[in-house]
C-alpha atoms as a PDB file:
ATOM      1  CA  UNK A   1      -8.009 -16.758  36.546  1.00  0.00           C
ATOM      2  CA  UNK A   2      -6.058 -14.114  38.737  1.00  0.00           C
ATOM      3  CA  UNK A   3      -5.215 -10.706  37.254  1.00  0.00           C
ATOM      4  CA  UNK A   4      -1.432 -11.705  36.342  1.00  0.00           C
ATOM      5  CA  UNK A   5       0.857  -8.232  34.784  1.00  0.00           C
ATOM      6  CA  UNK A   6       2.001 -10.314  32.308  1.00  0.00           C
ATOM      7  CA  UNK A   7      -0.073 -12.682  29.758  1.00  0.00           C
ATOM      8  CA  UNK A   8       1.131 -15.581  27.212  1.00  0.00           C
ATOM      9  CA  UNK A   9      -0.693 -15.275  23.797  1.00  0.00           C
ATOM     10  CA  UNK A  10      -2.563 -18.533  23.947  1.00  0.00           C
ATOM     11  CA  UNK A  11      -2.064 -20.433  27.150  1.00  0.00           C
ATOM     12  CA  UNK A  12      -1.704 -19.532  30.789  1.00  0.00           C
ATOM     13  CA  UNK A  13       1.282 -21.606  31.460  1.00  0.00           C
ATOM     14  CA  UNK A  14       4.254 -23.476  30.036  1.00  0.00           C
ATOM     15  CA  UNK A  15       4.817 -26.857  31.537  1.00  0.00           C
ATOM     16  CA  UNK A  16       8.093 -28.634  31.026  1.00  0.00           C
ATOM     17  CA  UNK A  17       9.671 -32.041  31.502  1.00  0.00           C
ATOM     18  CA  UNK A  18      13.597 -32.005  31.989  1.00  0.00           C
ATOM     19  CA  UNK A  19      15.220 -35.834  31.630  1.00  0.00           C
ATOM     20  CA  UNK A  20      18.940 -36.616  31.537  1.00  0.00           C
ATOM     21  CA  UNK A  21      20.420 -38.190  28.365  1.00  0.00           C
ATOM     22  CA  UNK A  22      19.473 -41.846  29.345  1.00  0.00           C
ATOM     23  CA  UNK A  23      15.996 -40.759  29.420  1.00  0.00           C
ATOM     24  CA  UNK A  24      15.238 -40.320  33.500  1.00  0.00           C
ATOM     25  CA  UNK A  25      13.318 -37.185  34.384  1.00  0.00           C
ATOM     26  CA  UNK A  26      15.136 -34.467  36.407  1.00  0.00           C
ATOM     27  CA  UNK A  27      12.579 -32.509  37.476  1.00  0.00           C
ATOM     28  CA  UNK A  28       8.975 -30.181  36.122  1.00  0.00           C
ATOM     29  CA  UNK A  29       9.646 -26.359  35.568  1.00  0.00           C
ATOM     30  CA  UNK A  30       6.032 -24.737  35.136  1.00  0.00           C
ATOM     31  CA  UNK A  31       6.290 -21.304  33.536  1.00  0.00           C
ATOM     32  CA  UNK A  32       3.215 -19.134  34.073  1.00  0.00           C
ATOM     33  CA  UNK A  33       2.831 -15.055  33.662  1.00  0.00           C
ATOM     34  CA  UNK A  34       3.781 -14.115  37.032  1.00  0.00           C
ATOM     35  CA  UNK A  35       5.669 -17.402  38.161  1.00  0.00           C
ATOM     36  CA  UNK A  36       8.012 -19.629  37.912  1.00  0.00           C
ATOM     37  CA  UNK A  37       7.929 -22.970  39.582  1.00  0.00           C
ATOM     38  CA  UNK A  38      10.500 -26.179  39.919  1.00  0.00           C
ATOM     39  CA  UNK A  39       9.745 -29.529  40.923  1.00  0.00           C
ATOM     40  CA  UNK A  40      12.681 -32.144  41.148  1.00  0.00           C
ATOM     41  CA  UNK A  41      11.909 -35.666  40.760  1.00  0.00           C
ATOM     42  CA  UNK A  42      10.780 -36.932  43.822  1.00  0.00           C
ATOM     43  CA  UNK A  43       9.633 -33.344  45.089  1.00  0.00           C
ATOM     44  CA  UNK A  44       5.947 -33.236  46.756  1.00  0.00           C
ATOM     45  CA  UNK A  45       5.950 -29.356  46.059  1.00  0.00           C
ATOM     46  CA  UNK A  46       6.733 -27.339  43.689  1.00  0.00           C
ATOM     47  CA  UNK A  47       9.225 -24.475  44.465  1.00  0.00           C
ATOM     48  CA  UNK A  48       8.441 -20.955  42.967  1.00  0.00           C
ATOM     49  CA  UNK A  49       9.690 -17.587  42.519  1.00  0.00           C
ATOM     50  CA  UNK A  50       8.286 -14.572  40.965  1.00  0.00           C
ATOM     51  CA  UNK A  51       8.953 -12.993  37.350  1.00  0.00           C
ATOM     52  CA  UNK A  52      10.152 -10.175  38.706  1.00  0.00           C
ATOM     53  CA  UNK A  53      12.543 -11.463  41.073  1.00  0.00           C
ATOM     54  CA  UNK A  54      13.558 -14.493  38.103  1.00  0.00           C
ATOM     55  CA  UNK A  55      14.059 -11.301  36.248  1.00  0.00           C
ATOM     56  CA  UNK A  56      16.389  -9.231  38.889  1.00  0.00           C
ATOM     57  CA  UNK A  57      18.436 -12.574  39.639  1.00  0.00           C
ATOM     58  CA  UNK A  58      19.454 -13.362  35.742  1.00  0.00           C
ATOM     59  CA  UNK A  59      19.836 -10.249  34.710  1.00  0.00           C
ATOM     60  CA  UNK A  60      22.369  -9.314  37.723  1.00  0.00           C
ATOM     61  CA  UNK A  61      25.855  -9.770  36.625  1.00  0.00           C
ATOM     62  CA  UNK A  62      27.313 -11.867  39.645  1.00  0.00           C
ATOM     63  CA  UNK A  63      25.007 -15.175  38.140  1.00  0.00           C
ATOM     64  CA  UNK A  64      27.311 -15.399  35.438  1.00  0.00           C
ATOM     65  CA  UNK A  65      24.549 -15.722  32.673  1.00  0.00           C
ATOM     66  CA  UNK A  66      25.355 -14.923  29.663  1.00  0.00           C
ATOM     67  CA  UNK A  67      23.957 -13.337  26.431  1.00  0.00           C
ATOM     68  CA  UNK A  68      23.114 -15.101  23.714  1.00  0.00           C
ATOM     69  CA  UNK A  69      21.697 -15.647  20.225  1.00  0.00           C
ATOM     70  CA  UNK A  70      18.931 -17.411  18.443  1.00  0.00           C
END
C-alpha cells in the first residue's frame, strides 16, 4: 500500500453506491486517504481528485456549502 498522509482506522477506503429514490444507481464515489473518486453509471473510469484539493474547493466560500450539524 502507498504511503498516503492521511489513514482511516480500519480500512483503506470507503466505497459507496448512490441510487435515486426508485432504486436506479447514480453513480460509485470511492473515498480513500488521499483520494476521492466518482464514477457515474455508465462511466468506464473513475474520476478523482485529491484530499487536499476536495478540501480547498468545499471549504472556499463561493461553493455555497454550508455548515452543518450531526
Amino acid at each position: 500500500m502507498p504511503a498516503y498522509k492521511a489513514q482511516f482506522a480500519f480500512h483503506d477506503q470507503l466505497e459507496l453506491d448512490f441510487f435515486d429514490r426508485e432504486g436506479n444507481l447514480l453513480g460509485s464515489l470511492k473515498i480513500k486517504p488521499s483520494t476521492i473518486l466518482w464514477k457515474p453509471l455508465g462511466g468506464q473510469l473513475y474520476r478523482s481528485v485529491s484530499l487536499e484539493k476536495f478540501t480547498t474547493w468545499i471549504t472556499d466560500k463561493s461553493t455555497g456549502a454550508a455548515k452543518v450539524q450531526f
